[in-house]
Protein backbone atom coordinates (compact mmCIF):
# COMPACT_ATOMS: atom_id res chain seq x y z
CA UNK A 1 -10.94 14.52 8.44
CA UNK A 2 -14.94 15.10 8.46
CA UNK A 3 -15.38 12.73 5.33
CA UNK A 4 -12.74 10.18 5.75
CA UNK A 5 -13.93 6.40 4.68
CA UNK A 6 -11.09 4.84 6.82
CA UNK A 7 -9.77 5.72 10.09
CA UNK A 8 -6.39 3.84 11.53
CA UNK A 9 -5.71 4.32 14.70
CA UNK A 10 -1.76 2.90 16.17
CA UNK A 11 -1.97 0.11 14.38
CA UNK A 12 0.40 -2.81 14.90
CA UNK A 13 1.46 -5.87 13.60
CA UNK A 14 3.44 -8.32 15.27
CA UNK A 15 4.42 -12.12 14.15
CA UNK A 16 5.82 -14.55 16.96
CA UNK A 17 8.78 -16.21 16.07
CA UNK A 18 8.79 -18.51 18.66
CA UNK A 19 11.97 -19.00 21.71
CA UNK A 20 15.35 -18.37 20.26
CA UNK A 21 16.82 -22.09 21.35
CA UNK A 22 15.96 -23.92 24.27
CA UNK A 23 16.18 -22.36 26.73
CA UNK A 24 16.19 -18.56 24.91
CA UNK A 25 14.11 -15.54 25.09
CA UNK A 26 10.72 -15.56 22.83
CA UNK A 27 11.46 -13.18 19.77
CA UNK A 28 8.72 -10.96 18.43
CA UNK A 29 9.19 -9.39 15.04
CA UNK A 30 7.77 -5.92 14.84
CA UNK A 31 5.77 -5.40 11.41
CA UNK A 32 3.81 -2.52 11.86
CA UNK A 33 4.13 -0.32 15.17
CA UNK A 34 1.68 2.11 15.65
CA UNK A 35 0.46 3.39 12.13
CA UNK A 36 -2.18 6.12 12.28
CA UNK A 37 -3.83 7.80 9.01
CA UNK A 38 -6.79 8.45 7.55
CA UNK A 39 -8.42 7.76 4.18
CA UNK A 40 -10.80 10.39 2.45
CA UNK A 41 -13.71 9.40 -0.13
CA UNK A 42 -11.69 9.87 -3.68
CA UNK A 43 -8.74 9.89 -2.45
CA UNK A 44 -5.28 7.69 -3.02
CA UNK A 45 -3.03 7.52 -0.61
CA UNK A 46 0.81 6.14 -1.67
CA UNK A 47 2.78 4.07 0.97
CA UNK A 48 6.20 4.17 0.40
CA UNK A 49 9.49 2.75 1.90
CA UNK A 50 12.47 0.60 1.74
CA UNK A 51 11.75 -3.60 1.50
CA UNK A 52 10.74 -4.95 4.28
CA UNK A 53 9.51 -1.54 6.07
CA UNK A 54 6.14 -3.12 6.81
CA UNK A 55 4.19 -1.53 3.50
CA UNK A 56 2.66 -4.96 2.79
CA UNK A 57 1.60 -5.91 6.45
CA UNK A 58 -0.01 -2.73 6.59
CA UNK A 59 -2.52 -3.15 3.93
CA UNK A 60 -2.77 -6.75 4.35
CA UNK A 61 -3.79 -6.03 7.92
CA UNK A 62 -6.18 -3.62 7.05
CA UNK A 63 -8.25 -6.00 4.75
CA UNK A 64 -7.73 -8.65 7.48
CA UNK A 65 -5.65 -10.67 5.97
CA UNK A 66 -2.77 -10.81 8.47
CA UNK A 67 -3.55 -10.58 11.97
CA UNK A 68 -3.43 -7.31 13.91
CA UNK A 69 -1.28 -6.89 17.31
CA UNK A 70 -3.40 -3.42 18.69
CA UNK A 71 -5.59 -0.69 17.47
CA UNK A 72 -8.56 0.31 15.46
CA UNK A 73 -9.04 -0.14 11.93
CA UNK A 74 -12.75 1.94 11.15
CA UNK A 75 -13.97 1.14 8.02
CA UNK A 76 -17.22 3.86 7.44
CA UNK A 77 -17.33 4.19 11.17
CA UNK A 78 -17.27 0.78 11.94
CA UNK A 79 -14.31 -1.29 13.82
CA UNK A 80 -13.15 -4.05 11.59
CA UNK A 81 -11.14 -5.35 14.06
CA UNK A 82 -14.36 -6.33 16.18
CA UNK A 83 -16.26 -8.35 13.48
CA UNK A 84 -16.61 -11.94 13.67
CA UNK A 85 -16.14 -13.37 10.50
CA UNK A 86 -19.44 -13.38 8.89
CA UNK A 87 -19.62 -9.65 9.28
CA UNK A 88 -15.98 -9.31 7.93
CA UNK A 89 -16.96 -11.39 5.00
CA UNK A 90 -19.73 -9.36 4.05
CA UNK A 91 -18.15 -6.25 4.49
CA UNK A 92 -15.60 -7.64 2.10
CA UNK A 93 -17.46 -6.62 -1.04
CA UNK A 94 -16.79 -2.79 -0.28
CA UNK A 95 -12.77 -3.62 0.60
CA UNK A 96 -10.91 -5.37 -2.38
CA UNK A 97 -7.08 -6.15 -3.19
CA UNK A 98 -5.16 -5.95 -5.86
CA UNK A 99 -1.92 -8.53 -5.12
CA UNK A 100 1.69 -7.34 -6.26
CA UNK A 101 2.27 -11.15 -8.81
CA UNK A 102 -0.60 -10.78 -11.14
CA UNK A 103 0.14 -14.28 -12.04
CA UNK A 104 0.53 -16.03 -9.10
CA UNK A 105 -2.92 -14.68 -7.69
CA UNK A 106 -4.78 -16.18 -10.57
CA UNK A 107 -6.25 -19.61 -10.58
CA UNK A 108 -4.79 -21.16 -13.08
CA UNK A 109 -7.84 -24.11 -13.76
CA UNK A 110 -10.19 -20.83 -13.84
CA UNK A 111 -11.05 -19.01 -17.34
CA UNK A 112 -10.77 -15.84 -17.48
CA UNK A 113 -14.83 -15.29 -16.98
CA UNK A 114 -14.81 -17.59 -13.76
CA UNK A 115 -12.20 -15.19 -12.11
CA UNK A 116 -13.78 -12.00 -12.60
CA UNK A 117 -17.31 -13.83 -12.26
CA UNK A 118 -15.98 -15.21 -8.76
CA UNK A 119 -16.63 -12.65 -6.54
CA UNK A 120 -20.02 -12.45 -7.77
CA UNK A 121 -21.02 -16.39 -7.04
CA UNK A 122 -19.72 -15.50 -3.71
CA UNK A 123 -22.09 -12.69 -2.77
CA UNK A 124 -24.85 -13.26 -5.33
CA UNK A 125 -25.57 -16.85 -5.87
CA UNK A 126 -28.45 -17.05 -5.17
CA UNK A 127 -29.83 -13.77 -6.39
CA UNK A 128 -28.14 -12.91 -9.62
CA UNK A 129 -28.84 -15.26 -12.97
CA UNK A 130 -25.75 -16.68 -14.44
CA UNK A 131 -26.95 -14.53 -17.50
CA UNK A 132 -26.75 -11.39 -15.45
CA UNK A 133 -23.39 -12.12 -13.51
CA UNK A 134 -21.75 -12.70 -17.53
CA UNK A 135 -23.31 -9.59 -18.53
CA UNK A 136 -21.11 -7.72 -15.39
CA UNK A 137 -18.51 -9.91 -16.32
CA UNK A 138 -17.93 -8.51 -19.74
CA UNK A 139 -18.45 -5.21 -18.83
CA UNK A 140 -15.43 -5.15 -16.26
CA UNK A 141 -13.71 -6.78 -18.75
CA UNK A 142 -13.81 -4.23 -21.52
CA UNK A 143 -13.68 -1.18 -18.73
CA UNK A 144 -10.32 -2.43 -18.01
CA UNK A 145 -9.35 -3.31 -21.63
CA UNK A 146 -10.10 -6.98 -22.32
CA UNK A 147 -11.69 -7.89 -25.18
CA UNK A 148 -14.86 -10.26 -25.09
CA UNK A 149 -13.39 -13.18 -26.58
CA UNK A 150 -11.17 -13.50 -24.15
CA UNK A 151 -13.90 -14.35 -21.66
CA UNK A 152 -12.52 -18.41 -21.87
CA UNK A 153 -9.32 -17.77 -21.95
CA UNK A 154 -6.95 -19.14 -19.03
CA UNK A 155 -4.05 -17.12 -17.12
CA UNK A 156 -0.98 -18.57 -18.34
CA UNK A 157 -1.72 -17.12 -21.68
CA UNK A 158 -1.83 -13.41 -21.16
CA UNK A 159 1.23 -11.36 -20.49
CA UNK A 160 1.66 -9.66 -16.81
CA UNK A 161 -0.02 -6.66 -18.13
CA UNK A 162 -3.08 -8.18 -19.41
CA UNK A 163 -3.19 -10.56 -16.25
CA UNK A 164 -2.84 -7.68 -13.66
CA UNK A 165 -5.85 -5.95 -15.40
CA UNK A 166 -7.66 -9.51 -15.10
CA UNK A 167 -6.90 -8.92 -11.23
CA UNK A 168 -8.11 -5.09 -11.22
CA UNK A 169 -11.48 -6.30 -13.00
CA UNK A 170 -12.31 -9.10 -10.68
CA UNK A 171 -11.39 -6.65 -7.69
CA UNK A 172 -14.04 -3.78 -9.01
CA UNK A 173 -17.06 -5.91 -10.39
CA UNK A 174 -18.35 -5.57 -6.89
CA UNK A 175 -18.37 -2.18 -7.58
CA UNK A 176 -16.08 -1.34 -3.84
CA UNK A 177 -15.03 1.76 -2.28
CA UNK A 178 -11.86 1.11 -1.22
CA UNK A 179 -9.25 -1.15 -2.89
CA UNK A 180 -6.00 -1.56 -1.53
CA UNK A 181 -3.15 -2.25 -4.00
CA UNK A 182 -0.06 -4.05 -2.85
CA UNK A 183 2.52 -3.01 -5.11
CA UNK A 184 0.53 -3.77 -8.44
CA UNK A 185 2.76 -2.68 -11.13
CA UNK A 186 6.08 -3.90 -9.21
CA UNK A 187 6.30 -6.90 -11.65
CA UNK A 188 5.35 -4.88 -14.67
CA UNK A 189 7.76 -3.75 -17.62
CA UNK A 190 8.09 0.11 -17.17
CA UNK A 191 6.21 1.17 -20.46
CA UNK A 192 3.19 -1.26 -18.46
CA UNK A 193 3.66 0.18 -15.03
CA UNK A 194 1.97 3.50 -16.79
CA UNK A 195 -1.15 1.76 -18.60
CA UNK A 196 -1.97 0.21 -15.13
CA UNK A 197 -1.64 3.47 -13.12
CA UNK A 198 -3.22 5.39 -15.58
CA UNK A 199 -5.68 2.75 -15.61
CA UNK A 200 -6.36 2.93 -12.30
CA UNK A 201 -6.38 6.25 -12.34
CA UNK A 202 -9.71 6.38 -14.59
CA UNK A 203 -11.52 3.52 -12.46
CA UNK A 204 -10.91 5.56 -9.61
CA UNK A 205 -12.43 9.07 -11.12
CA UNK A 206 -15.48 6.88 -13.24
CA UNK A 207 -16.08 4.49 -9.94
CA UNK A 208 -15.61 7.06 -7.40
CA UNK A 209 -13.20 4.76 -5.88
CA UNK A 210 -10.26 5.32 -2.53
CA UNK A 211 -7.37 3.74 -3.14
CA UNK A 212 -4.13 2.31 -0.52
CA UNK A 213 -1.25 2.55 -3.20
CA UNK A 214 1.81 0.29 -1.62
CA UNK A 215 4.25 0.76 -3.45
CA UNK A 216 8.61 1.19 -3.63
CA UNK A 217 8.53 3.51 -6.89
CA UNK A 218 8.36 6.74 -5.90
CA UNK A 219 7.95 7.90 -9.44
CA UNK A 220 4.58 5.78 -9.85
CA UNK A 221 3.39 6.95 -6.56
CA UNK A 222 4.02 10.32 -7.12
CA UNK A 223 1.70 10.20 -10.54
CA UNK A 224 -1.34 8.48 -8.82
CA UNK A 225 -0.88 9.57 -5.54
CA UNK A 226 -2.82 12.55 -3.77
CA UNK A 227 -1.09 12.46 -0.16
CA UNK A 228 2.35 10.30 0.47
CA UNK A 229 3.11 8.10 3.68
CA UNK A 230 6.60 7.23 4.22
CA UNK A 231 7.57 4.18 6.07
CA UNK A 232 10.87 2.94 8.08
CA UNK A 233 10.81 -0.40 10.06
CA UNK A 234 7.11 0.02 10.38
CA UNK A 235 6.54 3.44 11.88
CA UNK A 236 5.62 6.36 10.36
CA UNK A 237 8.04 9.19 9.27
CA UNK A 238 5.89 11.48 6.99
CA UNK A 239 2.30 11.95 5.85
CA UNK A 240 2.35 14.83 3.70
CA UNK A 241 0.59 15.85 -0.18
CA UNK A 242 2.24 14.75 -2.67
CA UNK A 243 3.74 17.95 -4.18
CA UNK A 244 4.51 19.26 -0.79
CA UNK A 245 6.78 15.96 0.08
CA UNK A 246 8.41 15.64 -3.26
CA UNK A 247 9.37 19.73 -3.36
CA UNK A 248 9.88 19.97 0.07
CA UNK A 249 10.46 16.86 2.36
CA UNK A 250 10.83 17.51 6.03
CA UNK A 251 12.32 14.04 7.24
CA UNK A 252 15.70 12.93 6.28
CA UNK A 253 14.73 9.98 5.28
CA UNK A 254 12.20 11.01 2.94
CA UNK A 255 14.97 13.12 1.65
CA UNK A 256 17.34 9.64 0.81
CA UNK A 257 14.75 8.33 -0.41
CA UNK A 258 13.93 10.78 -3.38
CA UNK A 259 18.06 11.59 -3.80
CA UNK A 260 18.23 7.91 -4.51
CA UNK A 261 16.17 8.18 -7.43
CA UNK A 262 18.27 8.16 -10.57
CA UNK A 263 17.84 10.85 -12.95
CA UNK A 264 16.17 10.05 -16.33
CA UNK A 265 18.95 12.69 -18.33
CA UNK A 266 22.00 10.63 -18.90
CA UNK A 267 23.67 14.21 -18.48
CA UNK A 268 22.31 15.31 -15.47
CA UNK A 269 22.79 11.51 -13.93
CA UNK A 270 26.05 11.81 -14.52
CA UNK A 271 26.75 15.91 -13.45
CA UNK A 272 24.46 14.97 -10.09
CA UNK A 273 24.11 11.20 -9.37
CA UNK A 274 21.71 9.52 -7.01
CA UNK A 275 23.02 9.40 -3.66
CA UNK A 276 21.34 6.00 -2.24
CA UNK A 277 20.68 5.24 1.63
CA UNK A 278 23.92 3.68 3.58
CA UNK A 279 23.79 1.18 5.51
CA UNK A 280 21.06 -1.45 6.14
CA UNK A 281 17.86 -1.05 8.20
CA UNK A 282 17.89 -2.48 11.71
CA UNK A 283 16.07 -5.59 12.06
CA UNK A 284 12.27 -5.76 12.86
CA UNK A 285 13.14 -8.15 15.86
CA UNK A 286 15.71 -5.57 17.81
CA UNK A 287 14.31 -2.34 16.47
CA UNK A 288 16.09 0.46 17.61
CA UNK A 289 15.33 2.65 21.31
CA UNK A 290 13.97 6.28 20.72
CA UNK A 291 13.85 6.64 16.54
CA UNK A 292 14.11 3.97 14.43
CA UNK A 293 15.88 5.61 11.71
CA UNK A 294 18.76 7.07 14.38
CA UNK A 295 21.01 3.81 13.27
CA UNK A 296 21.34 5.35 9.56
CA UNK A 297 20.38 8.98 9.99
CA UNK A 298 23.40 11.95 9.61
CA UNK A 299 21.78 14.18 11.86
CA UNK A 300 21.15 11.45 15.18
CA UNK A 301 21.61 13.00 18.37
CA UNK A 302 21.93 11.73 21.85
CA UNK A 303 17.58 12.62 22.44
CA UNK A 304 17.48 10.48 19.10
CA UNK A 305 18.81 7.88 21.21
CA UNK A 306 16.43 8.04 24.38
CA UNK A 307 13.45 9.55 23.01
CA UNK A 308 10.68 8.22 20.33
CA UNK A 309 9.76 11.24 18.21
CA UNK A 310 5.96 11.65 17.96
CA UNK A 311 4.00 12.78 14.44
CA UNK A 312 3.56 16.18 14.78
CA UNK A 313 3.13 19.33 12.24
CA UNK A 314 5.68 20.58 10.34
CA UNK A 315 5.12 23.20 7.55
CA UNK A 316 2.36 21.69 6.12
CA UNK A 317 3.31 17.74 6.60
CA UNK A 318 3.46 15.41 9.49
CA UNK A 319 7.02 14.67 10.31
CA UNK A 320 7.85 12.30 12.96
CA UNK A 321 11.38 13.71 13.60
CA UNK A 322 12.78 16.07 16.88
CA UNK A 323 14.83 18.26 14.58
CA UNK A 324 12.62 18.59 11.73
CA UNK A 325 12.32 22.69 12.04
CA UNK A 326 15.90 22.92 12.28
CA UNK A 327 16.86 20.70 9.41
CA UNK A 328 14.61 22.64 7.35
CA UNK A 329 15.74 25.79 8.58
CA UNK A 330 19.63 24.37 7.43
């Protein structure tokens, strides 16, 4: 991809858990093993996947936040993995989060004003007037639909709504270019979910913003989203465009995955109902040999078994699966 703004190369994630007993084995839990994608300018990429798939460790990795195992992580053609952490910090401004609790990532002694204005003392203290920095402040707030006299309000007294938008103003008034959202509208009523994503949607067209869109509803990714990822127990099992992967998915489990969504016509629910995923996923710790998803899949074979199934081109998508051309075929 000629104008892609991030670049992941097979990157992993791994958390020691330390010996299991005395006298036991050291157990390594397996976040993230071997991700690879890339970002364009303008674009929004949706990461979906069952709990615990390794959505979150993914993106927090990328902005550094949780440590990462192996690989490359290029960021505008540079290698964030191989800044110290004065260069990380500064290259901060142009790589923001939004968290999933809108609530619990606010300070609650901080106004409304200090929060969004925060990012600002951190970078410009000593070159932008405190006039200035309230002048930005208030203009992020009413681009994401605050009103001014809110500016000295606290937290605790807006709804989850209101709050998340606090959190998707103090992520943009550095004006980045690529913000990485950790399941933002998760905690959100559903007539909320669509303000925020349509929301987001706007910043991202008026800002010329990329977005990382983590995220377990498939409907809400499918509205913002441009290209789909689909996770399993932290590897990779589709990359494909959104319409393509929603009208024709080429992995089975992308397939549970959208049969599992319930149907919005009580009629049709009830004629066809969602058909969710058996079974639980393997744990991170013991993962699977050959493909992860073999343990739950109705089509695992004995190569399923011995062999890991690389991402490769299928119709259109990337499909890390050996039968994927005969499944489709069926």
């Amino acid at each position: 991809m000629s104008n892609a703004l991030l670049s992941v190369r097979d990157l992993r994630v791994q958390f020691d858990l330390g010996r299991d007993g005395w006298f036991g084995a050291r157990r390594v839990l397996h976040a993230v093993g071997g991700v690879s994608f890339e970002l364009a300018r303008g674009e929004t990429l949706g990461i979906v996947g069952e709990s615990g798939c390794g959505k979150s460790s993914l993106a927090r990795a990328i902005l550094r936040l949780t440590p990462a195992s192996g690989g490359q992580i290029s960021f505008q053609g540079e290698d964030l993995l191989r800044l110290d952490a004065e260069a990380m910090r500064q290259r901060r401004r142009a790589l923001q989060p939004i968290f999933q609790d809108p609530l619990a990532s606010l300070n609650p002694r901080m106004t409304v004003g200090e929060i969004i204005g925060e990012p600002l003392r951190a970078f410009f203290s000593s070159t932008m007037p405190r006039d200035e920095r309230r002048q930005r402040v208030l203009a992020m707030m009413q681009r994401v639909g605050l009103l001014p006299n809110q500016i000295n309000r606290y937290a605790h007294e807006f709804s989850g709504g209101q709050a998340q938008r606090i959190g998707i103003a103090r992520a943009l008034v550095l004006e980045p270019e690529l913000v990485v959202c950790d399941e933002p509208v998760s905690a959100l009523d559903v007539s909320i979910k669509s303000q925020i994503i349509n929301l987001l949607q706007d910043l991202q067209e008026e800002m010329g913003l990329s977005l990382l869109f983590v995220a377990h509803d498939l409907a809400a990714v499918r509205h913002i989203s441009h290209r789909v990822m689909v996770l399993y127990l932290g590897r990779v099992m589709e990359l494909a465009d959104r319409d393509a992967l929603y009208r024709a998915p080429q992995h089975p489990y992308t397939r549970a995955l959208i049969a599992a969504i319930p149907d919005p016509d009580p009629r049709r629910a009830r004629a066809h109902p969602a058909k969710p995923l058996g079974g639980e996923p393997p744990s991170p710790v013991t993962p699977p040999s050959g493909c992860v998803f073999r343990t739950r899949c109705p089509h695992a074979r004995a190569r399923c078994t011995e062999e890991v199934p690389a991402l490769r081109s299928v119709g259109g998508s990337q499909v890390a699966c050996h039968f994927a051309e005969e499944l489709t075929a069926d």
